[in-house]
N, C-alpha and C. Protein backbone atom coordinates (compact mmCIF):
# COMPACT_ATOMS: atom_id res chain seq x y z
N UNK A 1 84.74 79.88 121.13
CA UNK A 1 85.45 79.06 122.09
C UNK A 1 85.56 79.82 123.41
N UNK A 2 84.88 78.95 124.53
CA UNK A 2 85.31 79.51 126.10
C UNK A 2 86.52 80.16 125.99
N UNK A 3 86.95 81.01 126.91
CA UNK A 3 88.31 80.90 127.25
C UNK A 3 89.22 81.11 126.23
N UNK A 4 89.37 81.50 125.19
CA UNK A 4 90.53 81.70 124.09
C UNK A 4 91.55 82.25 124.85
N UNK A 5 91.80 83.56 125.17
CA UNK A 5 92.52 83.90 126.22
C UNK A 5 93.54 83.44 126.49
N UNK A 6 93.08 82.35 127.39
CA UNK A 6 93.54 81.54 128.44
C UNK A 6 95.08 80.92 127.06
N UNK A 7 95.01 80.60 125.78
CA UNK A 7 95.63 79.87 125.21
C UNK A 7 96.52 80.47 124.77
N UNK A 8 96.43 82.15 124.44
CA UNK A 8 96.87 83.05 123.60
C UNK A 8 98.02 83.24 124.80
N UNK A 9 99.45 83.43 124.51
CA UNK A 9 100.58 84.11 125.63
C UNK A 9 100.34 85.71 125.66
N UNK A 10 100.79 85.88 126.71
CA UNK A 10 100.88 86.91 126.79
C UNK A 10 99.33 87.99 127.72
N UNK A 11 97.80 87.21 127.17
CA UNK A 11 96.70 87.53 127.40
C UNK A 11 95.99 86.95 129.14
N UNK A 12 95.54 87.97 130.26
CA UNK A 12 95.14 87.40 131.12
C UNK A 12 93.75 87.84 131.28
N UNK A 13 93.07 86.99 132.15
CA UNK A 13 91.88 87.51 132.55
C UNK A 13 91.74 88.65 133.01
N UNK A 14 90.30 89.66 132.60
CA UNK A 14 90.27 91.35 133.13
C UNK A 14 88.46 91.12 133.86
N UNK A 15 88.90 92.09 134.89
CA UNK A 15 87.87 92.00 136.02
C UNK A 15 87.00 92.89 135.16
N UNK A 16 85.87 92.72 135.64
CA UNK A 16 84.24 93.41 134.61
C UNK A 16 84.47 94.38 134.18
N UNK A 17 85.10 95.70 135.34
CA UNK A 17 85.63 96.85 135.56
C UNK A 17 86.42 96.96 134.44
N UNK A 18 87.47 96.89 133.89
CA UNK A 18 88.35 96.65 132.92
C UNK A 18 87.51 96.30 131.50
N UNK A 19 86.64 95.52 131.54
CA UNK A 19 86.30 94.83 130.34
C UNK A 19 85.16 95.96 130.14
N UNK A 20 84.49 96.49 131.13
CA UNK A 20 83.35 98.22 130.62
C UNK A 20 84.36 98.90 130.46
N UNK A 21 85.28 99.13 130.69
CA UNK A 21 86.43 100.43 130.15
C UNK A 21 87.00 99.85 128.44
N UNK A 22 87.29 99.33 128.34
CA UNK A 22 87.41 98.66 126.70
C UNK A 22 86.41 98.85 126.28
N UNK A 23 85.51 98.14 126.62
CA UNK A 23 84.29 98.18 125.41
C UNK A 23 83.78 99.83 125.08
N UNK A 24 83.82 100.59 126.36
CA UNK A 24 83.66 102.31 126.24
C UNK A 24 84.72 103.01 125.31
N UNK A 25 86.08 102.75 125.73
CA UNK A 25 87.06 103.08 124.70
C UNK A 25 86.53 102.66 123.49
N UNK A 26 86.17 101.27 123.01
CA UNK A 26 85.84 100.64 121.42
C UNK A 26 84.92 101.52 121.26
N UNK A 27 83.40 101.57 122.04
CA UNK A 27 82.90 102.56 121.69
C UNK A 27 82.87 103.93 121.01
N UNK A 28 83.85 104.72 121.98
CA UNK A 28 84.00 106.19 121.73
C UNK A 28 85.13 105.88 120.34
N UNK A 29 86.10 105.04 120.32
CA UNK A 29 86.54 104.55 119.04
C UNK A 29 85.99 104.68 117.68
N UNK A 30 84.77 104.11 117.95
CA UNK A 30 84.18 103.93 116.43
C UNK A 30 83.43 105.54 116.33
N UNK A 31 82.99 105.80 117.17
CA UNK A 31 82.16 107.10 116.99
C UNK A 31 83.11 108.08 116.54
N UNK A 32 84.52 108.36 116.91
CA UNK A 32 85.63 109.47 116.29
C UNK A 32 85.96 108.64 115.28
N UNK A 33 85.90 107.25 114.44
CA UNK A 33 86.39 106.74 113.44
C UNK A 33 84.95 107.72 112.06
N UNK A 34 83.83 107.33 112.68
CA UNK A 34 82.83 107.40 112.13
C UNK A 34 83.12 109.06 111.39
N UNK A 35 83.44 110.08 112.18
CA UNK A 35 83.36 111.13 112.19
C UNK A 35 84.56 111.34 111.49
N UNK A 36 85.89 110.56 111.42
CA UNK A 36 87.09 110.43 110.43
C UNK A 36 86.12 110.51 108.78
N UNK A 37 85.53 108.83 109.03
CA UNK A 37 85.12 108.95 107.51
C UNK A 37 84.49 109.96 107.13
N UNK A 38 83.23 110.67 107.82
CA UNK A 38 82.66 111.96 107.31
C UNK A 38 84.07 112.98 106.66
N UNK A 39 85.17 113.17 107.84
CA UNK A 39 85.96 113.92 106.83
C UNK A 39 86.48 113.42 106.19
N UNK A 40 87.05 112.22 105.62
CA UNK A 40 87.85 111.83 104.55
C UNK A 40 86.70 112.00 103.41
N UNK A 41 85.23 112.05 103.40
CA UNK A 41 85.13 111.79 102.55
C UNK A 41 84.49 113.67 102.17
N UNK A 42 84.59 114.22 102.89
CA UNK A 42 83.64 115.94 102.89
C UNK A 42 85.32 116.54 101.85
N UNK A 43 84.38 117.19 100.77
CA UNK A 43 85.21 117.84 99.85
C UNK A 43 86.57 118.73 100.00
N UNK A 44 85.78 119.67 101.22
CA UNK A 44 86.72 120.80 101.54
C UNK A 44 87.87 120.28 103.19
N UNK A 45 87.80 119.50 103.08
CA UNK A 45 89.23 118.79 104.40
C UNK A 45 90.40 118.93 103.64
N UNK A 46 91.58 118.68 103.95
CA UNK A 46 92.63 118.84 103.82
C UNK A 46 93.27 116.83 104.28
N UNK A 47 92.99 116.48 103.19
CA UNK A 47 93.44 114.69 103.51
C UNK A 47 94.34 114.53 103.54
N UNK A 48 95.46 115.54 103.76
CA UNK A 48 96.69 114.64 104.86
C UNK A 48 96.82 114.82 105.83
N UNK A 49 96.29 115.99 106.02
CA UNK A 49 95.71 116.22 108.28
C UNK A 49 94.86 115.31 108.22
N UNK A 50 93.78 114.64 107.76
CA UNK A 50 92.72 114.14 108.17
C UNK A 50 93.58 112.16 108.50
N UNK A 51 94.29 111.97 107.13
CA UNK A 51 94.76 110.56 106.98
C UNK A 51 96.19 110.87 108.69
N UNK A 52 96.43 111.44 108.99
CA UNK A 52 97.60 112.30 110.27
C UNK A 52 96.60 112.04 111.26
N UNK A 53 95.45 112.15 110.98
CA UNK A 53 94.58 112.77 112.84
C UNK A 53 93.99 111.08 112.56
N UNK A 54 93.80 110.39 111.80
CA UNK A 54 93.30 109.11 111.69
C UNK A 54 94.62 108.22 112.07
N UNK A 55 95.33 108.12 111.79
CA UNK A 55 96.30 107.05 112.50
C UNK A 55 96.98 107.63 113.92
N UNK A 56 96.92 108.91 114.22
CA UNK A 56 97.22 109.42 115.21
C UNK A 56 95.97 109.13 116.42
N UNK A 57 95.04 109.08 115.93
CA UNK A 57 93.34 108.50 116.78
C UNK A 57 93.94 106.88 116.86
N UNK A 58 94.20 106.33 115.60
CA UNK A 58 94.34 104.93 116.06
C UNK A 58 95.07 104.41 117.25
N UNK A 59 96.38 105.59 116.76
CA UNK A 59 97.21 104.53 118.07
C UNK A 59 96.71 105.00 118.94
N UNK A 60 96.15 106.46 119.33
CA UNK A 60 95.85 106.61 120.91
C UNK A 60 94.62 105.53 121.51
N UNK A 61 93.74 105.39 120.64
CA UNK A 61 93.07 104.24 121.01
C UNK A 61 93.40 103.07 121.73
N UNK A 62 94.62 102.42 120.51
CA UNK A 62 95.06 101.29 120.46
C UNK A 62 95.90 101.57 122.04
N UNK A 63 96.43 102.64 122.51
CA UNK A 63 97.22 102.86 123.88
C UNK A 63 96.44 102.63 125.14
N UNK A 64 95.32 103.42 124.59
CA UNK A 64 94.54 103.41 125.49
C UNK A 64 93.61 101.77 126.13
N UNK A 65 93.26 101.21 124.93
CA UNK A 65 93.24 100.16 125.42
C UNK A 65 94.37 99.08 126.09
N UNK A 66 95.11 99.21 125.27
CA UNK A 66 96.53 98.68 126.47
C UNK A 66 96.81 98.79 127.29
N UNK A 67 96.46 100.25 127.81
CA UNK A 67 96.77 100.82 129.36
C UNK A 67 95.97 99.70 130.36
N UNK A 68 94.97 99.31 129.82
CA UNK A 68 93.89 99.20 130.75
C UNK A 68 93.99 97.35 130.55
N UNK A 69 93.87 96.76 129.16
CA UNK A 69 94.64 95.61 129.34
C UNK A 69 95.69 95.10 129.76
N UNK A 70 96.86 95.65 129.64
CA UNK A 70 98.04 95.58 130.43
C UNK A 70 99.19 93.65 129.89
N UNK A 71 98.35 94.01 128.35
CA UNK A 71 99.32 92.87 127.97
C UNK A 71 100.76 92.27 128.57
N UNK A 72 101.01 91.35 128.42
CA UNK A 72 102.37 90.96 129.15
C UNK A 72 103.55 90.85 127.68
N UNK A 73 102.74 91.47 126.34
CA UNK A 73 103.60 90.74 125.40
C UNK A 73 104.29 92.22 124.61
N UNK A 74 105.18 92.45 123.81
CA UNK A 74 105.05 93.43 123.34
C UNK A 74 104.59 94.11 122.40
C-alpha cells in the first residue's frame, strides 16, 4: 500500500537523506547482528555478555534509528 505512513499516528514523511541513513543503520544492523549469531553460537564466548552486548546493540540501533526518524509517538 502507497503511503501507509500517512495512516499510522504518530509517523511522517522523511526526506531521501533520512531514508539512506536508516537503511545504512539497518544495514550496519544486520552485519553486527550477523556477527552476534557467530558468537552466540562459537563454543568458547561467555553467553551472558554475548545475550548483554545483543540487546544492548538492539536498543542502540533501535535509538539510533529514532534519532533520525524522529517519531512523534512514544
Amino acid at each position: 500500500m502507497k503511503d501507509q505512513h500517512t495512516k499510522i499516528k504518530g509517523y511522517r514523511d522523511l526526506s531521501a537523506f533520512e531514508i539512506d541513513m536508516i537503511n545504512a543503520a539497518k544495514k550496519m544492523a544486520a552485519d553486527v547482528g550477523d556477527l552476534v549469531d557467530t558468537l552466540e553460537s562459537a563454543r568458547d564466548t561467555d553467553k551472558r555478555w554475548v545475550a548483554i552486548a545483543k540487546t544492548d546493540l538492539q536498543k542502540g540501533f533501535m535509538s539510533l534509528v529514532r534519532s533520525i526518524a524522529q517519531p512523534e509517538s512514544f
